[in-house]
N, C-alpha and C. Protein backbone atom coordinates (compact mmCIF):
# COMPACT_ATOMS: atom_id res chain seq x y z
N UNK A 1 -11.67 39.82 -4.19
CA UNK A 1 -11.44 40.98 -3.33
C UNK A 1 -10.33 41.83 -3.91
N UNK A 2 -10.39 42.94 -3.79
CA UNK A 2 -9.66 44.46 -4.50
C UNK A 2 -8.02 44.25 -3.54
N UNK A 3 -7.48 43.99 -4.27
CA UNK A 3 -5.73 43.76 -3.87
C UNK A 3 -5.53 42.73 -3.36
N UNK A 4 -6.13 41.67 -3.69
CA UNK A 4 -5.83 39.97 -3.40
C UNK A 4 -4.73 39.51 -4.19
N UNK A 5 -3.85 38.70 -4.23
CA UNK A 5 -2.55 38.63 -5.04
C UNK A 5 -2.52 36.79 -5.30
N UNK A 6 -2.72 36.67 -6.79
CA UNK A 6 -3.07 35.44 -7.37
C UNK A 6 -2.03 34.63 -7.58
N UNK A 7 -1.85 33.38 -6.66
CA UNK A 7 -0.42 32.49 -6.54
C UNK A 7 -1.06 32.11 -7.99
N UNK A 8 -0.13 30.81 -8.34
CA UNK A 8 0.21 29.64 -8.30
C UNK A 8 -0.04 29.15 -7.40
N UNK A 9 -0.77 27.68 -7.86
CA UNK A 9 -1.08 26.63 -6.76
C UNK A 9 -0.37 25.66 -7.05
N UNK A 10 0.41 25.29 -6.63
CA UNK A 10 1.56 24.59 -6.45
C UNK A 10 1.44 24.20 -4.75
N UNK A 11 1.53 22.34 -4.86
CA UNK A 11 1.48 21.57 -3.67
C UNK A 11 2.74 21.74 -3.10
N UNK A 12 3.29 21.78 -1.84
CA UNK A 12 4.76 21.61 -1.28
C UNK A 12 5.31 20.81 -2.03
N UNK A 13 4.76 20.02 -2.04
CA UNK A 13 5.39 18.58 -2.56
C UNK A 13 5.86 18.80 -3.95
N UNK A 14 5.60 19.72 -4.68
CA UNK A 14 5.55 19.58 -6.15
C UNK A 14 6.42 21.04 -6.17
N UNK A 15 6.27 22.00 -5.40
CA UNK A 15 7.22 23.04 -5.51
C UNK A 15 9.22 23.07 -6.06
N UNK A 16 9.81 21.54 -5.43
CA UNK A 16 11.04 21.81 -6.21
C UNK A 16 10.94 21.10 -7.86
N UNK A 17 10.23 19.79 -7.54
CA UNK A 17 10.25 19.33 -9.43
C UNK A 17 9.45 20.23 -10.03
N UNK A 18 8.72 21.73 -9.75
CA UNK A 18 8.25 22.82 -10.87
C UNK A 18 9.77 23.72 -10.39
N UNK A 19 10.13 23.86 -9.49
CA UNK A 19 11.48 24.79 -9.66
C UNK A 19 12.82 24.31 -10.68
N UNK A 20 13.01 22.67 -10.93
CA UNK A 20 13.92 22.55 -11.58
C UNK A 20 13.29 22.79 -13.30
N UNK A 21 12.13 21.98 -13.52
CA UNK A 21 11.48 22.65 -14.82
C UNK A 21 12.13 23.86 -15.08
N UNK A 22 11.16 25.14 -14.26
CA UNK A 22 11.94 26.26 -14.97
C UNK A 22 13.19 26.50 -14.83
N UNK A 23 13.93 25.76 -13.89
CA UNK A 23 15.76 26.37 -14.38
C UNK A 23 16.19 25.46 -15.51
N UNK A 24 15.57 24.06 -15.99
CA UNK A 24 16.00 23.69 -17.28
C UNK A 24 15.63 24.77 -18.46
N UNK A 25 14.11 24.77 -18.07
CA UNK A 25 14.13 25.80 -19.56
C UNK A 25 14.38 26.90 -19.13
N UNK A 26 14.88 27.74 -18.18
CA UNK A 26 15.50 29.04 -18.82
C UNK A 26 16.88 28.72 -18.86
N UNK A 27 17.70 27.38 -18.89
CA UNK A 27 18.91 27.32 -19.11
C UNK A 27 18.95 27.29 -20.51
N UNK A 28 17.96 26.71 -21.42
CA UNK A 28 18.11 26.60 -22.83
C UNK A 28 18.76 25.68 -23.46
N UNK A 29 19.67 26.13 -24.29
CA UNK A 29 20.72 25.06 -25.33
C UNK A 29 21.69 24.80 -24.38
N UNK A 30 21.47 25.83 -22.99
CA UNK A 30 23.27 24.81 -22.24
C UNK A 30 23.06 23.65 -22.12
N UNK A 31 24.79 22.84 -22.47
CA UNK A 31 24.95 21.32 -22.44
C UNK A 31 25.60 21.28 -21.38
N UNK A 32 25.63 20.71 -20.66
CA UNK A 32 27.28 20.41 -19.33
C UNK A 32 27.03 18.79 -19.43
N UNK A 33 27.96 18.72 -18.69
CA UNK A 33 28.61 17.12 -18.76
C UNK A 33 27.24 16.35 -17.37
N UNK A 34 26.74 15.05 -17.81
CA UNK A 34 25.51 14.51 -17.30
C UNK A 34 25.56 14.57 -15.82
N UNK A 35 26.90 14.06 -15.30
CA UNK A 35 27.20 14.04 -13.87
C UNK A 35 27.11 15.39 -12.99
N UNK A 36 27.55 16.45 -14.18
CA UNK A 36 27.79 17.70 -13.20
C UNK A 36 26.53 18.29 -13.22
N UNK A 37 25.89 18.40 -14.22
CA UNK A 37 24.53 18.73 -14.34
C UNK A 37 23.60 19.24 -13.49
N UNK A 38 23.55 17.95 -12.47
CA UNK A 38 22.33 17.52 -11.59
C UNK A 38 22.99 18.62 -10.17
N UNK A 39 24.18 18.99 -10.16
CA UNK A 39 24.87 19.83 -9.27
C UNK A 39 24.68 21.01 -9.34
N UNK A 40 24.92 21.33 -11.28
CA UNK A 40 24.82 22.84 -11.12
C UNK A 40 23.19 23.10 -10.90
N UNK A 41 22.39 22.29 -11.21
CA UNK A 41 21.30 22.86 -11.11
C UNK A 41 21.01 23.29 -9.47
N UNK A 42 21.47 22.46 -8.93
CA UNK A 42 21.06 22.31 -7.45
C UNK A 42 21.49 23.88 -6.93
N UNK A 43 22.67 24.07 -7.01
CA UNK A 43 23.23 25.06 -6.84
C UNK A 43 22.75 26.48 -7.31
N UNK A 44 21.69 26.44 -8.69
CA UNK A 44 20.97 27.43 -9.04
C UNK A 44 19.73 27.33 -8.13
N UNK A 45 19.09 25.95 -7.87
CA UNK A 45 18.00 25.83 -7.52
C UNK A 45 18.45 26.54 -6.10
N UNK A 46 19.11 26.85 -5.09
CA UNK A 46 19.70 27.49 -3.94
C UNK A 46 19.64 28.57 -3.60
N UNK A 47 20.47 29.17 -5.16
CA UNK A 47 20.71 30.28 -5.47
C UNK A 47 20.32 31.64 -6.04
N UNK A 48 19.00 30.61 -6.93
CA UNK A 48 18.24 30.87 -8.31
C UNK A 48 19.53 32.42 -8.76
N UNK A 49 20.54 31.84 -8.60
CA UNK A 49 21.70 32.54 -9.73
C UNK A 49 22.27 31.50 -10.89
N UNK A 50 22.00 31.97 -11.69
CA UNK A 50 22.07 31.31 -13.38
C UNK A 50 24.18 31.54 -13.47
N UNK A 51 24.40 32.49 -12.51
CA UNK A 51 26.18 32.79 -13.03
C UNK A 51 26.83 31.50 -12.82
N UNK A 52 26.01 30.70 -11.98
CA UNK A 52 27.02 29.24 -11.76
C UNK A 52 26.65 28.41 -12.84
N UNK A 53 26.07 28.41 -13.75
CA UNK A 53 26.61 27.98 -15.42
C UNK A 53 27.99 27.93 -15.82
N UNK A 54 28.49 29.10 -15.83
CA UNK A 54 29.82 29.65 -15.66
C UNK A 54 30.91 29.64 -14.90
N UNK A 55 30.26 29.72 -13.49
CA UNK A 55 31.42 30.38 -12.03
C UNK A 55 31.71 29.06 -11.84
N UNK A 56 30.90 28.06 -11.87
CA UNK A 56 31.35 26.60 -11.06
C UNK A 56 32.21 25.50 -12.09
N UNK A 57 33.28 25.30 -11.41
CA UNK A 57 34.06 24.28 -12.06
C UNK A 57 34.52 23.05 -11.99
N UNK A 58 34.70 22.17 -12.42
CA UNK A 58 34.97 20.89 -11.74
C UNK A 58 36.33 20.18 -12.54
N UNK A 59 37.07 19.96 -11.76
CA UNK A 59 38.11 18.88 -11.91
C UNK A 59 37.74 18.04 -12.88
N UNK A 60 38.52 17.37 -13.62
CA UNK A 60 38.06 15.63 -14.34
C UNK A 60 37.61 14.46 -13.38
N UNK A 61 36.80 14.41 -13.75
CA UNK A 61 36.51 13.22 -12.86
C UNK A 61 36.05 13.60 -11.44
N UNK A 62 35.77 14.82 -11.39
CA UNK A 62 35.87 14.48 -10.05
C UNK A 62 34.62 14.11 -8.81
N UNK A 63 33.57 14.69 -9.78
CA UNK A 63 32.22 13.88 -9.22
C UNK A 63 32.57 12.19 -9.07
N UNK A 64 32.85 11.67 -10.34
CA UNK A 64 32.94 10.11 -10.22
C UNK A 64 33.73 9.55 -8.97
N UNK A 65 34.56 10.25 -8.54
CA UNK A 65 35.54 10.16 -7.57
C UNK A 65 35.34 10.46 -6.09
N UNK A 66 34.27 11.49 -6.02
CA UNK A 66 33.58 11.66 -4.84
C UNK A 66 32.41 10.78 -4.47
N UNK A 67 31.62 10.52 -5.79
CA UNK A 67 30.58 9.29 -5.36
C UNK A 67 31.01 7.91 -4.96
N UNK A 68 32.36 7.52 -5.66
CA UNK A 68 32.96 6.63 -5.03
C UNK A 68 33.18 6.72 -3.72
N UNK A 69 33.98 7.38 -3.11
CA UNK A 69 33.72 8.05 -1.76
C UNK A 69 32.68 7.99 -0.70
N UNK A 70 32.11 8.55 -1.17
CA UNK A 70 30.15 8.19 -0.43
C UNK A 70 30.05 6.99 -0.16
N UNK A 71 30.22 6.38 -1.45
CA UNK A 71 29.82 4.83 -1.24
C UNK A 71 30.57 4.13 -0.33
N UNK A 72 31.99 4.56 -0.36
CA UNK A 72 32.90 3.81 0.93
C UNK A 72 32.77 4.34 2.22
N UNK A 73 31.97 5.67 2.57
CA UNK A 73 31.38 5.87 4.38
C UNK A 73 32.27 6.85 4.21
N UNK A 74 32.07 8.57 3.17
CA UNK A 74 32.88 9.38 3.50
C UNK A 74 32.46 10.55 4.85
N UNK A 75 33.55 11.01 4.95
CA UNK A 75 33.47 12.07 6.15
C UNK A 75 33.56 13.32 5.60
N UNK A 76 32.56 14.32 5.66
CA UNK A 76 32.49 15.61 4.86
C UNK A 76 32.56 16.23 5.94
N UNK A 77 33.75 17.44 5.73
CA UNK A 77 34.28 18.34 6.78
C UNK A 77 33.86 19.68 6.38
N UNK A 78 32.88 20.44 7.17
CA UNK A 78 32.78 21.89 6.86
C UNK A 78 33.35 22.38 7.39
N UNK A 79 33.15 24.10 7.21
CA UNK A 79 34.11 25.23 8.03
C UNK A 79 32.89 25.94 8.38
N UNK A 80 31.52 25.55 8.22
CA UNK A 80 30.54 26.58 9.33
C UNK A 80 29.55 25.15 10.01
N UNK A 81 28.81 25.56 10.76
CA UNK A 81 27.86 25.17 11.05
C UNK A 81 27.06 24.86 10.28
N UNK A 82 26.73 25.90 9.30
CA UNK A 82 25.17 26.70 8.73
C UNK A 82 25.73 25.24 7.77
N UNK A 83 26.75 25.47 6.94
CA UNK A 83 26.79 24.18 6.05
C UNK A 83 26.79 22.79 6.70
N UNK A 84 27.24 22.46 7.96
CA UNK A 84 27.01 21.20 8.24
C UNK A 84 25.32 20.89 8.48
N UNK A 85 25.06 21.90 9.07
CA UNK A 85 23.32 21.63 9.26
C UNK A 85 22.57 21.58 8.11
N UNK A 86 22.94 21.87 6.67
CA UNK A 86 22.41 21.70 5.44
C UNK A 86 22.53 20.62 4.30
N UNK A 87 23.35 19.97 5.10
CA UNK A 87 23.60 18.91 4.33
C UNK A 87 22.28 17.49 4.97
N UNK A 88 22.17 17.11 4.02
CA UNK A 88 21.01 15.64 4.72
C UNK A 88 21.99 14.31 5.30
N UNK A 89 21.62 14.32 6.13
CA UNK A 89 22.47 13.88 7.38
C UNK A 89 22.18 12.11 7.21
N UNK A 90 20.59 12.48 7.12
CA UNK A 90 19.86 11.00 6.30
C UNK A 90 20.88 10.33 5.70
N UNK A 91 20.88 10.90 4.37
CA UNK A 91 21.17 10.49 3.34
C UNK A 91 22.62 10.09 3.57
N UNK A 92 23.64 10.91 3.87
CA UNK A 92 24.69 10.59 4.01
C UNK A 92 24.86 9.17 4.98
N UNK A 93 24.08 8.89 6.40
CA UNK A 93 24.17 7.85 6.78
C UNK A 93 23.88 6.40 6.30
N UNK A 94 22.75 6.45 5.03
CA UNK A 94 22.80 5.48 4.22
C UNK A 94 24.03 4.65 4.04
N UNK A 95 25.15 5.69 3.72
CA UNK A 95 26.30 4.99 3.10
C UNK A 95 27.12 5.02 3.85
N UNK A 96 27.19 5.02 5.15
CA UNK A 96 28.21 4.89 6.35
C UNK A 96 28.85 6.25 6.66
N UNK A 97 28.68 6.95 6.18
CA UNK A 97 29.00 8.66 6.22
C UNK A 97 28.92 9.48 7.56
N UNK A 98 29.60 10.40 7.42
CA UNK A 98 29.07 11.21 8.40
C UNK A 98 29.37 12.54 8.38
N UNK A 99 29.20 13.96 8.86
CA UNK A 99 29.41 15.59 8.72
C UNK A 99 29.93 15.62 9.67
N UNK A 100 31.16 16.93 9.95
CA UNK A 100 31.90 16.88 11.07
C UNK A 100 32.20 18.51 10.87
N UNK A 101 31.89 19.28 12.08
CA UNK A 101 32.50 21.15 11.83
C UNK A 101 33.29 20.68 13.31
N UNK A 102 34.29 21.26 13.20
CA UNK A 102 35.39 21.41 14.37
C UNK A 102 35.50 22.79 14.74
N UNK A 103 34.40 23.96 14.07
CA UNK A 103 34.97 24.89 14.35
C UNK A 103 34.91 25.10 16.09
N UNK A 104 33.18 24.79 16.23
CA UNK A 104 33.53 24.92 18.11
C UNK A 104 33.87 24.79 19.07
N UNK A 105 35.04 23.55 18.26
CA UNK A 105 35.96 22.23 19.56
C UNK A 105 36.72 23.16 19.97
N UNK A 106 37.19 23.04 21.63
CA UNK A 106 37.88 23.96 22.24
C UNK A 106 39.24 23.57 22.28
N UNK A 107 39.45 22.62 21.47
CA UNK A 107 41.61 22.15 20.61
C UNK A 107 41.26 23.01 19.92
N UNK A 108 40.41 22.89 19.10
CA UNK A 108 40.46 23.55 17.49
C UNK A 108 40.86 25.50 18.26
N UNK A 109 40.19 25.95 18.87
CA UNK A 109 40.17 27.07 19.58
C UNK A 109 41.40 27.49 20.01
N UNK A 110 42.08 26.50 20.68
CA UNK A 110 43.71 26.52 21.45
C UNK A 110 44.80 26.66 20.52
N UNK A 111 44.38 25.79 19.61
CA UNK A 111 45.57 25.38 18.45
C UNK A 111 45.37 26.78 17.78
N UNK A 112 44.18 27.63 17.43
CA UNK A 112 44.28 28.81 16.52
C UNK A 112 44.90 29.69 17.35
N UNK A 113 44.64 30.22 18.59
CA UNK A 113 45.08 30.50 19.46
C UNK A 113 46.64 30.91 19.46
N UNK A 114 47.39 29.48 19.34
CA UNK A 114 48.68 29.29 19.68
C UNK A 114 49.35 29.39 18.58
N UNK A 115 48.83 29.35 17.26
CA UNK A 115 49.56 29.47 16.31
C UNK A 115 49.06 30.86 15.37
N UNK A 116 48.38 31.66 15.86
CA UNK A 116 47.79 32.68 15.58
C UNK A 116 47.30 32.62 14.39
N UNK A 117 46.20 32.01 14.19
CA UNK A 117 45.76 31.74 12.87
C UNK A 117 44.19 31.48 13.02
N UNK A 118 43.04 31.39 12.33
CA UNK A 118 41.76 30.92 12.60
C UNK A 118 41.55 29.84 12.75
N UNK A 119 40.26 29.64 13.11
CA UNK A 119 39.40 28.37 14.06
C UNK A 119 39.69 27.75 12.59
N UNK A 120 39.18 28.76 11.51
CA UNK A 120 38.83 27.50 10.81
C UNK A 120 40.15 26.59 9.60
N UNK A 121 41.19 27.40 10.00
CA UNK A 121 42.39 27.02 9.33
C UNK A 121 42.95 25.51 10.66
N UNK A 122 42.93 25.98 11.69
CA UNK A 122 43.08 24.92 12.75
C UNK A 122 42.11 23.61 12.77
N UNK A 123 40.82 23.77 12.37
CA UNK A 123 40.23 23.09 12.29
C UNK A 123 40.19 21.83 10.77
N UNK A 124 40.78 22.43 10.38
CA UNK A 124 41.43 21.93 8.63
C UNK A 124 42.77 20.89 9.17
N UNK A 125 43.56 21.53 10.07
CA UNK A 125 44.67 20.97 9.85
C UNK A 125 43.94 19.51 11.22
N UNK A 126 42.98 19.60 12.00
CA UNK A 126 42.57 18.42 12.57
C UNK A 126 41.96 17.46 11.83
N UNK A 127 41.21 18.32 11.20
CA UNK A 127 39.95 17.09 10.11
C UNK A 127 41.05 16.38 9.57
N UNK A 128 42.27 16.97 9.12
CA UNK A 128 43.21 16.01 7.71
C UNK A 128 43.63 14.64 8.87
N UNK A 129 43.62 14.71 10.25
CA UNK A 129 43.80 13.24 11.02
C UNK A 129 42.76 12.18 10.68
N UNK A 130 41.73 12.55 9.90
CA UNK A 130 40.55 11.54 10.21
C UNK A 130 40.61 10.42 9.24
N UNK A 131 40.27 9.09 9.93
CA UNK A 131 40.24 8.30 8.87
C UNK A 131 39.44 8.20 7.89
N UNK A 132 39.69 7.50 7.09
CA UNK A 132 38.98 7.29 5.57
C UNK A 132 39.05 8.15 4.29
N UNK A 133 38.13 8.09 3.35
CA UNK A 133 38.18 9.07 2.85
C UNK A 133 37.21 10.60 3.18
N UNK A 134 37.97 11.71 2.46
CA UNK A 134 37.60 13.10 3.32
C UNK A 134 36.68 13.92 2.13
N UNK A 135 35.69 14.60 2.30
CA UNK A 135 35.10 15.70 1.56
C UNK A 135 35.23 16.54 2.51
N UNK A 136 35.96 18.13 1.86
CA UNK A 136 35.55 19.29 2.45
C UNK A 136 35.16 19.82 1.92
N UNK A 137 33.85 20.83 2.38
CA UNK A 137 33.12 21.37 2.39
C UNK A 137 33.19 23.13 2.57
N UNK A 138 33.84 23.58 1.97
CA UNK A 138 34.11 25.31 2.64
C UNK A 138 33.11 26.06 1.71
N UNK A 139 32.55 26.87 2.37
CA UNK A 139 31.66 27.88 2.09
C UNK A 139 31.70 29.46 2.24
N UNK A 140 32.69 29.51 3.46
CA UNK A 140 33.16 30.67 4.26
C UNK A 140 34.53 31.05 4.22
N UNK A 141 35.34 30.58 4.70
CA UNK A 141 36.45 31.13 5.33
C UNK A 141 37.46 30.35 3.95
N UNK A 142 38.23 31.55 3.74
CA UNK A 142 39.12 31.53 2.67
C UNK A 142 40.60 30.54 3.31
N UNK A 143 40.65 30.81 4.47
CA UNK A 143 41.83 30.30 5.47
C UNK A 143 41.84 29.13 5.39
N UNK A 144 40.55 28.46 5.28
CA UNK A 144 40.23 26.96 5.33
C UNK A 144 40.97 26.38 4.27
N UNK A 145 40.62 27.03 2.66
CA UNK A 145 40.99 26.58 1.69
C UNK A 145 42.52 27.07 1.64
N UNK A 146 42.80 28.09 2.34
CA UNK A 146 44.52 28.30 2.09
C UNK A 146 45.57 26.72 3.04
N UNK A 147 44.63 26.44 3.66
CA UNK A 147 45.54 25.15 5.17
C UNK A 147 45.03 24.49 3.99
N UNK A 148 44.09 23.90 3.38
CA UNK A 148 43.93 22.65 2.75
C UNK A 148 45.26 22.62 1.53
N UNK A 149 45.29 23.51 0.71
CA UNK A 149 45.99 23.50 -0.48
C UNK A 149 47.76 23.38 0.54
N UNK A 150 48.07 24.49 1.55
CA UNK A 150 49.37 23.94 2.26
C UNK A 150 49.84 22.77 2.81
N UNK A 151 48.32 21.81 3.31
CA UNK A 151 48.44 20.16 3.27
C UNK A 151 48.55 19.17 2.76
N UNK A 152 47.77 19.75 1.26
CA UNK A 152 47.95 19.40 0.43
C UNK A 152 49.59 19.02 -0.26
N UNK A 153 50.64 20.34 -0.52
CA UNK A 153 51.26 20.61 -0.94
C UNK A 153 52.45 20.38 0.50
N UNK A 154 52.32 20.11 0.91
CA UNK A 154 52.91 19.16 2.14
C UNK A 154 53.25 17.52 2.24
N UNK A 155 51.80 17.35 1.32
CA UNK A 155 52.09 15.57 1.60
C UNK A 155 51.02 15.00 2.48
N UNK A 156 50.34 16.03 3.41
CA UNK A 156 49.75 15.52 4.79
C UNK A 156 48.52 15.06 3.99
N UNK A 157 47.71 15.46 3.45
CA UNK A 157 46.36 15.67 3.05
C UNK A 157 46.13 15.06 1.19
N UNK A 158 45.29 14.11 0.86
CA UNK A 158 45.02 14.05 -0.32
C UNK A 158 43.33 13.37 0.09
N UNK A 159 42.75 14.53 -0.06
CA UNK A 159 40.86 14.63 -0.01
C UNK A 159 40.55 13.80 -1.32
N UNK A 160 39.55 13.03 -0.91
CA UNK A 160 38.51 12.83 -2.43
C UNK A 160 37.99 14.15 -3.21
N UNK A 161 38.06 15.13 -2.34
CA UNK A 161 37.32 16.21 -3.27
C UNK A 161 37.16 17.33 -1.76
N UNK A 162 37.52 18.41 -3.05
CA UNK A 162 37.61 19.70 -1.98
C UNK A 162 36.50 20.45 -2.78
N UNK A 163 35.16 21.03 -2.06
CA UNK A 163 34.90 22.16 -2.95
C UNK A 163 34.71 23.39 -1.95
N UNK A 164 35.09 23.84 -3.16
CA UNK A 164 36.07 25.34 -2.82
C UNK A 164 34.58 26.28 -3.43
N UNK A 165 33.81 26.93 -2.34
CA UNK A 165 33.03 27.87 -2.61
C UNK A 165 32.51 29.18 -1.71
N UNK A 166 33.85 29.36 -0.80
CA UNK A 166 33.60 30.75 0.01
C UNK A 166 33.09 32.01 -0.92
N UNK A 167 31.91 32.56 0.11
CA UNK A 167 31.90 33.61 -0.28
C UNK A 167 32.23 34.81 -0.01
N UNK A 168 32.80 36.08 -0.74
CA UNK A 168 32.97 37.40 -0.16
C UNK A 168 33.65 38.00 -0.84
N UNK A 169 34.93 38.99 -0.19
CA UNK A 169 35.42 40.07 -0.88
C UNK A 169 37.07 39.94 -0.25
N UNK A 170 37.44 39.56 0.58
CA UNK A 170 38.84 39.29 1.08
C UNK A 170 39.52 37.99 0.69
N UNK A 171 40.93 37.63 0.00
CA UNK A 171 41.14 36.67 -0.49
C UNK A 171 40.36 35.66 -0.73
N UNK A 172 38.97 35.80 -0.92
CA UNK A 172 38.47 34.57 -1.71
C UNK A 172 38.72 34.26 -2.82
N UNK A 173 38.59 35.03 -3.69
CA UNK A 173 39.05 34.56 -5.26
C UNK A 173 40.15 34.08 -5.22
N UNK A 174 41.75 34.40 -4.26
CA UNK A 174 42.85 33.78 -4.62
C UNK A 174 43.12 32.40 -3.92
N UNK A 175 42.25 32.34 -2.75
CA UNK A 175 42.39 30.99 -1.89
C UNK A 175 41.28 30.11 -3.10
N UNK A 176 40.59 30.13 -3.62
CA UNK A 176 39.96 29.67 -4.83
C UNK A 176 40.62 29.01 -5.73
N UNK A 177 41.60 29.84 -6.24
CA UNK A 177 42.56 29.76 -7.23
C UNK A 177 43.95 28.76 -6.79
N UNK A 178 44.20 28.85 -5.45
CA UNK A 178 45.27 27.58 -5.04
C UNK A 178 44.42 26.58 -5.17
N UNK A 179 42.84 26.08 -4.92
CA UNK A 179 42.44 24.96 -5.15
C UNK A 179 42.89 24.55 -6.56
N UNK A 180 42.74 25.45 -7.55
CA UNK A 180 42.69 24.69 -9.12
C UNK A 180 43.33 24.38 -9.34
N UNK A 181 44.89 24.82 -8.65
CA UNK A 181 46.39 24.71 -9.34
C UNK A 181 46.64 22.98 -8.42
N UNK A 182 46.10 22.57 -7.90
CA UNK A 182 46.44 21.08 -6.69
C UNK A 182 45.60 20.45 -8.16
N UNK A 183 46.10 18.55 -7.35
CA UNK A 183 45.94 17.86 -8.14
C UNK A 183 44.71 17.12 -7.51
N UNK A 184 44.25 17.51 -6.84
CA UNK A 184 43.23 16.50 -6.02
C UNK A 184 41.66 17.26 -6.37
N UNK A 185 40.70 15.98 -6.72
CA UNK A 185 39.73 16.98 -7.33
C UNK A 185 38.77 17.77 -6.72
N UNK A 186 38.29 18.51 -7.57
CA UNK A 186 37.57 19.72 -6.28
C UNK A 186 36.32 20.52 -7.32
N UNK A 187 35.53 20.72 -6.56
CA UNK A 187 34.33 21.83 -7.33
C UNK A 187 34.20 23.01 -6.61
N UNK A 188 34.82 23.96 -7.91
CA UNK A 188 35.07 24.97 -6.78
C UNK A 188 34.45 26.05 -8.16
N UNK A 189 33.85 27.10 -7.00
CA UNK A 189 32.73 28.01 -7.26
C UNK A 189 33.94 29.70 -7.82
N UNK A 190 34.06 29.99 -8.97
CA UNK A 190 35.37 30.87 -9.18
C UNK A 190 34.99 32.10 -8.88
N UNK A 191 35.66 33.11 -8.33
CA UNK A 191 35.29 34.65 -8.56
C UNK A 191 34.65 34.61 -6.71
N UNK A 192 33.68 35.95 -6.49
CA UNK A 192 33.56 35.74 -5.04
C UNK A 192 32.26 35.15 -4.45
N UNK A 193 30.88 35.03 -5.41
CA UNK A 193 30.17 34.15 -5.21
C UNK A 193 30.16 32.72 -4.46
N UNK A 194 29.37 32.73 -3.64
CA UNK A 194 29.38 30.99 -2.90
C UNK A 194 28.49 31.13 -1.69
N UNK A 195 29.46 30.39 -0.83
CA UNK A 195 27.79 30.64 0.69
C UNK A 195 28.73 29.13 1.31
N UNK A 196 27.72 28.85 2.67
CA UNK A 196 27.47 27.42 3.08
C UNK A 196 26.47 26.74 2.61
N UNK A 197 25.19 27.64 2.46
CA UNK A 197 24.13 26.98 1.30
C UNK A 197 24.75 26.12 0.49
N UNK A 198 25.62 27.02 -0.61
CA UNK A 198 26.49 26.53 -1.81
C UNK A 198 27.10 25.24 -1.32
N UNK A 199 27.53 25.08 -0.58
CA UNK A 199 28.58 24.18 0.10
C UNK A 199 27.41 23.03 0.29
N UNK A 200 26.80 23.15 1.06
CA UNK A 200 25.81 22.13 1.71
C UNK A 200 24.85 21.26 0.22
N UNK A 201 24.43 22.41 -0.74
CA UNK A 201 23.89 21.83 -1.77
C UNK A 201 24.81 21.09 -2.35
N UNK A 202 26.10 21.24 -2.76
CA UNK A 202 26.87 20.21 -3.95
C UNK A 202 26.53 18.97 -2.90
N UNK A 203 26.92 18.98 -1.52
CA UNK A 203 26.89 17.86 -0.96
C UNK A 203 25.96 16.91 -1.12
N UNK A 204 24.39 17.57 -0.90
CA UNK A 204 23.54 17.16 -1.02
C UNK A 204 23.44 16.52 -2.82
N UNK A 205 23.72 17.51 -3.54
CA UNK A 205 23.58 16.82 -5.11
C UNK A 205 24.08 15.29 -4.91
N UNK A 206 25.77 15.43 -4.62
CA UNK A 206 26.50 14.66 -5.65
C UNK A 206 25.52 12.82 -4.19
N UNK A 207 25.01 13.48 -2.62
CA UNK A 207 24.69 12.40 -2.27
C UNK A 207 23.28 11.73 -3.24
N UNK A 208 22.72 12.63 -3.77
CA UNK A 208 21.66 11.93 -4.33
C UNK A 208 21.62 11.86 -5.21
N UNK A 209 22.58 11.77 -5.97
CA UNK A 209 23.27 10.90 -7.46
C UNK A 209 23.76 9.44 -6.90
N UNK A 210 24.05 9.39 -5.77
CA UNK A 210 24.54 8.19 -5.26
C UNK A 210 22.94 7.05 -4.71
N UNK A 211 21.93 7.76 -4.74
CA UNK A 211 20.53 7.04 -4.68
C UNK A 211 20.46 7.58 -3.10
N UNK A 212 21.24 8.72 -2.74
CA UNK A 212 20.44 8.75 -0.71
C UNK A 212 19.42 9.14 -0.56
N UNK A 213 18.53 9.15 -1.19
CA UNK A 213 17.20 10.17 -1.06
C UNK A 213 15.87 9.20 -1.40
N UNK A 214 15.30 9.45 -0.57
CA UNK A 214 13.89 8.97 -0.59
C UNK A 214 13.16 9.42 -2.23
């Protein structure tokens, strides 16, 4: 028929292992390190933006250090919703884990409130009470990552891994940039590119490097 439009037949099922195919080969001769790999792709596969070749960075070690983590029942703290609901919730419970957003708790609300600051900077300085070890998760709010690096640099706070991937146009790039200068490791997305997507996928990677996935 005259203006019928000819897919690809491609099963659901088979739609992401043909999506990573083509982001290997149009990545080409890039090499990255084996561990981070399986991340950045994820993060293109999200994004289908090729700049996180480049934009995304990682600490030494610091995948190895977060999968350790996982494995001991970590607690991954976002600053939206959209990223806690994107992460596989499954998977993370495998390993005793669990996702936690404080932004809608009505302390978290009082405390920003009273100290005139955002939900989601207040909500940073609650998550750092929680036991075990901590992944945060920021995607959004630059504030988040400015309270983490001041807890950091406090004493209060030492995360298995911070990644740092707000996106936008208001201090993101420099609340970015206090992540790199801390000693605690972190994958953080440079320049103003990122999302909760972004956020929710590393999570999801580095859990199914750890075997959470069906």
């Amino acid at each position: 028929m005259e203006g019928k439009v000819k897919l690809q037949e491609v099963l659901p099922a088979d739609i992401e292992k043909r999506s990573f195919e083509i982001i290997s080969r149009e990545m080409g001769d890039v090499k990255l390190d084996p561990l981070e790999e399986p991340i950045v792709k994820r993060v293109i596969h999200t994004s289908a933006d090729f700049d996180y070749l480049e934009n995304l960075v990682f600490s030494p070690g610091a995948v190895e250090t977060a999968m350790e983590a996982i494995l001991q029942g970590v607690t991954i703290v976002t600053d939206t919703n959209m990223a806690w609901s994107g992460i596989n919730k499954r998977a993370l419970e495998r390993f005793g884990g669990k996702a936690c957003c404080f932004m809608a708790d009505e302390d978290v609300r009082e405390a920003a409130g009273k100290d005139g600051t955002t939900r989601a900077a207040a909500s940073m300085k609650k998550a750092a009470s929680l036991p075990g070890p901590l992944i945060f998760a920021i995607g959004n709010a630059p504030t988040a990552l400015v309270t983490l690096y001041e807890l950091i640099q406090e004493g209060r706070l030492c995360p298995a891994l911070i990644i740092g991937v707000p996106v936008g146009f208001v201090n993101v790039v420099e609340s970015k940039e206090l992540i790199l200068k801390t000693d605690v490791p972190y994958i953080v997305a440079r320049g103003r590119k990122g999302g909760s997507n972004i956020a929710a996928a590393i999570c999801n990677a580095l859990l199914y490097q750890c075997g959470g996935r069906d």
